[in-house]
Protein backbone atom coordinates (compact mmCIF):
# COMPACT_ATOMS: atom_id res chain seq x y z
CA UNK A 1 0.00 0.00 0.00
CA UNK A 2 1.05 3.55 -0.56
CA UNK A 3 -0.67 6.28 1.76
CA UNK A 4 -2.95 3.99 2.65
CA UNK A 5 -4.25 3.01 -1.04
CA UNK A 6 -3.70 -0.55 -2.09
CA UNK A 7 -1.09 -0.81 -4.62
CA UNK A 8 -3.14 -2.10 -8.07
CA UNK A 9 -5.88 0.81 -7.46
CA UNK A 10 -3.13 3.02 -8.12
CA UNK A 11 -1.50 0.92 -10.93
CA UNK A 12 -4.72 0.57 -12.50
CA UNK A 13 -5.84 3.88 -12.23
CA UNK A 14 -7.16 5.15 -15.16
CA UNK A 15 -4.22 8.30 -16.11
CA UNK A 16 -1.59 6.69 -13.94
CA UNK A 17 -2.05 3.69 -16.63
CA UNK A 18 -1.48 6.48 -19.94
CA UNK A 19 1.46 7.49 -18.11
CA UNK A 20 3.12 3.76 -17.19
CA UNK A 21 2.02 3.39 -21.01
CA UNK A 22 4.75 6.31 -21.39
CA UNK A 23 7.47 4.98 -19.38
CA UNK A 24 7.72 1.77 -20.97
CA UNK A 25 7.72 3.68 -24.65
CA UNK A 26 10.51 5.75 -22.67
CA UNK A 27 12.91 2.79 -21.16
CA UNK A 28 12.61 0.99 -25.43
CA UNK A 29 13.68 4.37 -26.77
CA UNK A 30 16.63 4.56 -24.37
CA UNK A 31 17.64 1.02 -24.21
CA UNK A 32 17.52 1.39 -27.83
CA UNK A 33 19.52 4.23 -28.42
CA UNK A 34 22.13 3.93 -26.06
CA UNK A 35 22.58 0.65 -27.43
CA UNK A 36 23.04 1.68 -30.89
CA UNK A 37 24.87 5.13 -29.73
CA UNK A 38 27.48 2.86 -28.02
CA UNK A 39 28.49 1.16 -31.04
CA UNK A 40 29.17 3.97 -33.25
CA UNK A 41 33.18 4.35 -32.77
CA UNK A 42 35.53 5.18 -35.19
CA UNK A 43 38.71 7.51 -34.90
CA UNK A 44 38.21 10.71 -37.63
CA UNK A 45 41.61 10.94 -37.68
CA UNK A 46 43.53 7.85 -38.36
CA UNK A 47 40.55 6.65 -41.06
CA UNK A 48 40.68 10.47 -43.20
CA UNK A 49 44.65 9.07 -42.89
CA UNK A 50 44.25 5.61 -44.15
CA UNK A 51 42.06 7.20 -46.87
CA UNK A 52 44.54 9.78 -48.01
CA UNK A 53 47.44 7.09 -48.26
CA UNK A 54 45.31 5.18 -50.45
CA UNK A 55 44.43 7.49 -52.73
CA UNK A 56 47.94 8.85 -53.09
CA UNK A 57 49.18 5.03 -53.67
CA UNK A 58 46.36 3.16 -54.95
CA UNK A 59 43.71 5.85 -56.06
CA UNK A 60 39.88 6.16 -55.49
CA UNK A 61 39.42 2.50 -55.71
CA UNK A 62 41.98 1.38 -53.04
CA UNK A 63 39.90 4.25 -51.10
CA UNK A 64 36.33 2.80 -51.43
CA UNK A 65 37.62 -0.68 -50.50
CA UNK A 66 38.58 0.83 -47.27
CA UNK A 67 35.14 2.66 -46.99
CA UNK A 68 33.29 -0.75 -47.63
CA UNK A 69 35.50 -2.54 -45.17
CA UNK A 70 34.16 -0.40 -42.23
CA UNK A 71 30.73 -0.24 -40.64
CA UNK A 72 30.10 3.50 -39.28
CA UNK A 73 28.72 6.35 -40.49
CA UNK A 74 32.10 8.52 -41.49
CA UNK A 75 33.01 5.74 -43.69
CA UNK A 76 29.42 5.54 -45.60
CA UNK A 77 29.51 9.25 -45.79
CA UNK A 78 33.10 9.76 -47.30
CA UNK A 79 32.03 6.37 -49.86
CA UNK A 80 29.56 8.50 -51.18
CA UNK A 81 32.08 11.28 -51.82
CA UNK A 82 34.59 9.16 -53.31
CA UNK A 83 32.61 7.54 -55.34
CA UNK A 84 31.71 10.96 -57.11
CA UNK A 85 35.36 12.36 -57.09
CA UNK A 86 35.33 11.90 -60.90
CA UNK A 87 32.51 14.81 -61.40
CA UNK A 88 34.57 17.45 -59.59
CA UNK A 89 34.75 19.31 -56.03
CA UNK A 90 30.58 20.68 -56.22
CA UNK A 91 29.26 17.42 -56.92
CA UNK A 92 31.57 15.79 -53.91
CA UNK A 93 30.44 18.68 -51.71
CA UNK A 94 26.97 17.88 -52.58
CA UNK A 95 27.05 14.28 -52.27
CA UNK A 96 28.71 14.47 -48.88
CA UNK A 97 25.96 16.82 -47.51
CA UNK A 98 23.72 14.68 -48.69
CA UNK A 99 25.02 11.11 -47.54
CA UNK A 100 25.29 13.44 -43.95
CA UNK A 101 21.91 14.14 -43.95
CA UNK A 102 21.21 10.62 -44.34
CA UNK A 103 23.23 9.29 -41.77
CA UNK A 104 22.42 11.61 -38.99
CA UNK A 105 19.09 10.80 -39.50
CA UNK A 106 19.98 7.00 -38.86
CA UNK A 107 21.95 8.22 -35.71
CA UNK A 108 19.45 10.48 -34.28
CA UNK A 109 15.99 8.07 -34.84
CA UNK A 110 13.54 8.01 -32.11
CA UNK A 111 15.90 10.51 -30.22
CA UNK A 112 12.92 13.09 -30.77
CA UNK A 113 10.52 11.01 -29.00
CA UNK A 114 12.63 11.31 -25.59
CA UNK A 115 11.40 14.99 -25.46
CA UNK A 116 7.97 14.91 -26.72
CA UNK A 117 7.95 12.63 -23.68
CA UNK A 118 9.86 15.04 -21.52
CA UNK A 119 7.15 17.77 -22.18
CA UNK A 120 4.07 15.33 -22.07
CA UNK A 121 4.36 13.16 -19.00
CA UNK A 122 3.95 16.31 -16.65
CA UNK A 123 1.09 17.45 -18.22
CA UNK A 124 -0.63 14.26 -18.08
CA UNK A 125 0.39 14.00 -14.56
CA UNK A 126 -1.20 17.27 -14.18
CA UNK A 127 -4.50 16.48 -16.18
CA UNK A 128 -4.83 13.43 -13.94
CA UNK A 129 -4.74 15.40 -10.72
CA UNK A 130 -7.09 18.25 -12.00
CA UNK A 131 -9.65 15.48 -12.77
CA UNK A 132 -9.25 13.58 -9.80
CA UNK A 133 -9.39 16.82 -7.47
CA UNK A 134 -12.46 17.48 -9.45
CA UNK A 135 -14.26 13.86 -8.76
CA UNK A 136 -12.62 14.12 -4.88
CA UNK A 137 -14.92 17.09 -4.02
CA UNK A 138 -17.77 16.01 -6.29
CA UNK A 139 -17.58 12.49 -4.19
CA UNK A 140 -17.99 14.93 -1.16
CA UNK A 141 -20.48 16.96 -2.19
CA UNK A 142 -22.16 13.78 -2.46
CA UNK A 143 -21.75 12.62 0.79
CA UNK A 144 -22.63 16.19 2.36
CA UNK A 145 -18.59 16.41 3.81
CA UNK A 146 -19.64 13.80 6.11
CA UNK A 147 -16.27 11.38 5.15
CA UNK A 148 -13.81 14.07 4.48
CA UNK A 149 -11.32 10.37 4.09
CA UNK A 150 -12.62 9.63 0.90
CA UNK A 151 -11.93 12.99 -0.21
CA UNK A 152 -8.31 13.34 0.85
CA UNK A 153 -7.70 9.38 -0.65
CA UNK A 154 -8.81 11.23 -3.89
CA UNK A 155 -6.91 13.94 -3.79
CA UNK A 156 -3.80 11.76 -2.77
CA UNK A 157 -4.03 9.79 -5.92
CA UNK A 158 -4.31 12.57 -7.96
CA UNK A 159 -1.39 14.51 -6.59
CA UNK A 160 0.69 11.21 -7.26
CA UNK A 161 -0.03 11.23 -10.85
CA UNK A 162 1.47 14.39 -11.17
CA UNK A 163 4.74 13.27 -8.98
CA UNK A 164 5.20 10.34 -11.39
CA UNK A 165 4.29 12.41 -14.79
CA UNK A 166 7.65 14.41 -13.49
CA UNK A 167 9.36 11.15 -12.50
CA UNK A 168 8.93 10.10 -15.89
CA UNK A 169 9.92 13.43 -17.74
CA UNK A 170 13.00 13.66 -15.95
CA UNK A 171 14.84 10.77 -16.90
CA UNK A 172 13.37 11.50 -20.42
CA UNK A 173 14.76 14.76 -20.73
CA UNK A 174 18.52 14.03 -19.36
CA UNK A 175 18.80 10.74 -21.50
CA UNK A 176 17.66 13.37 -24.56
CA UNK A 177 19.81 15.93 -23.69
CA UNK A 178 23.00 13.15 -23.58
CA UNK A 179 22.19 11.35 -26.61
CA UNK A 180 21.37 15.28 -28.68
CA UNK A 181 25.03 15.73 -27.76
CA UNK A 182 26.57 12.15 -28.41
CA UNK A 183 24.81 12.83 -32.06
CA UNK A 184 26.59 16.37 -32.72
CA UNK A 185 29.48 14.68 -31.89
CA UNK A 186 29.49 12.42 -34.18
CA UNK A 187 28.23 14.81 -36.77
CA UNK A 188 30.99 17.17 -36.22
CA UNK A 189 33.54 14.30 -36.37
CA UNK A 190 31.54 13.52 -39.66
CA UNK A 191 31.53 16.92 -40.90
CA UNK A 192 35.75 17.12 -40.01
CA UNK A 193 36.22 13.57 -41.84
CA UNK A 194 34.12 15.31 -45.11
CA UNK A 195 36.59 18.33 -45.35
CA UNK A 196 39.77 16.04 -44.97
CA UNK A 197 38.70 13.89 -48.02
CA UNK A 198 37.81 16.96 -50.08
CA UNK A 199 41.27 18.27 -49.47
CA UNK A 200 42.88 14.54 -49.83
CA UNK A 201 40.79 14.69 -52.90
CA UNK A 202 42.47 18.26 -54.00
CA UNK A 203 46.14 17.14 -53.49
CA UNK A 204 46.02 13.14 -54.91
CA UNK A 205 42.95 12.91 -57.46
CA UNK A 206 41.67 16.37 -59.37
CA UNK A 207 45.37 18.31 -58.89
CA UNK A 208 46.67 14.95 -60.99
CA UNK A 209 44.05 15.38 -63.78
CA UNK A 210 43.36 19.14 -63.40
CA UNK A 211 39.79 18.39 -62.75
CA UNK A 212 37.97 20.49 -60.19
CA UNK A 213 34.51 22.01 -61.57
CA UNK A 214 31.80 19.66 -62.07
CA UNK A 215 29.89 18.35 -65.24
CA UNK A 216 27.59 21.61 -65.48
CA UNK A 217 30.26 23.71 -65.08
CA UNK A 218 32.42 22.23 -67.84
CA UNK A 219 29.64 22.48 -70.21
């Protein structure tokens, strides 16, 4: 029992249930994410190295293989880009950006839900205890005050769906706040990868066959 109420009236009640309905949608997402968050590693630095040896000694292809031989997002970003090195620096530029786009949105999936969440679970902690203050002095009305109890069981219950809509948002809203920033990491480390292969690109592919511009611009 808690306060004095039996432990499945509150379980079962009605907008204590939509918010335990919440939490478990809360604990997938962030099982899920840290999950998948924890096994994106990869070192920026010694990969954009690897790549630029291999295109100095063994050219775009040698590059790609290396790109295909890893499983993270820098190295299905900067495939994308090496893959269109023959059309010139504004069609790399673009297919980086675009490959980016693609894999943040991989990275960051379901991440959003964490702070709708955040923001709902309070106010349907707060909706609960509005109603059930409402139905606690209705029920004494009722009874003509004569078992003020009842009435302060009701309004018990309601306040405690309010102290568990904010139990809820809390852990919501850290977990977002830590995953938002593991994600910009990773973009930025992304973004930093990008730049090194254009200018790996610069020095070992278009400086050898003078190639720069892109298709439209040639024409």
């Amino acid at each position: 029992m808690i306060i004095g109420i039996p432990l499945w009236k509150l379980i079962f009640n009605p907008f204590i249930f939509i918010i335990e309905v919440v939490l478990v949608v809360a604990i997938f997402v962030i099982v899920e994410r840290w999950k998948s968050l924890k096994k994106i590693k990869f070192d920026t630095k010694k990969f954009t190295q690897d790549i630029r040896n291999s295109l100095k000694r063994g050219g775009t292809k040698r590059a790609m293989e290396i790109c295909e031989s890893e499983d993270h997002p820098l190295a299905n970003v900067l495939l994308e880009g090496i893959r269109n090195a023959s059309l010139g620096r504004e069609d790399v530029y673009d297919a980086l950006d675009e490959a980016h786009m693609r894999e943040r949105g991989i990275i960051e999936k379901r991440v959003g839900i964490l702070t709708v969440i955040a923001f709902i679970a309070p106010l349907l902690g707060l909706f609960g205890t509005v109603v059930g203050i409402i139905q606690a002095f209705s029920a004494m009305a009722v009874a003509g005050g004569a078992d003020p109890t009842a009435m302060l069981s009701g309004i018990a219950v309601a306040l405690l769906t309010t102290a568990f809509g904010i139990i809820v948002a809390v852990p919501a809203a850290i977990t977002y706040g830590m995953f938002s920033g593991r994600v910009d990491a990773i973009s930025a480390e992304i973004e930093i990868g990008s730049k090194n292969l254009v200018i790996a690109l610069s020095e070992y592919v278009w400086k050898k066959s003078g190639r720069t511009r892109t298709k439209k611009s040639d024409e």
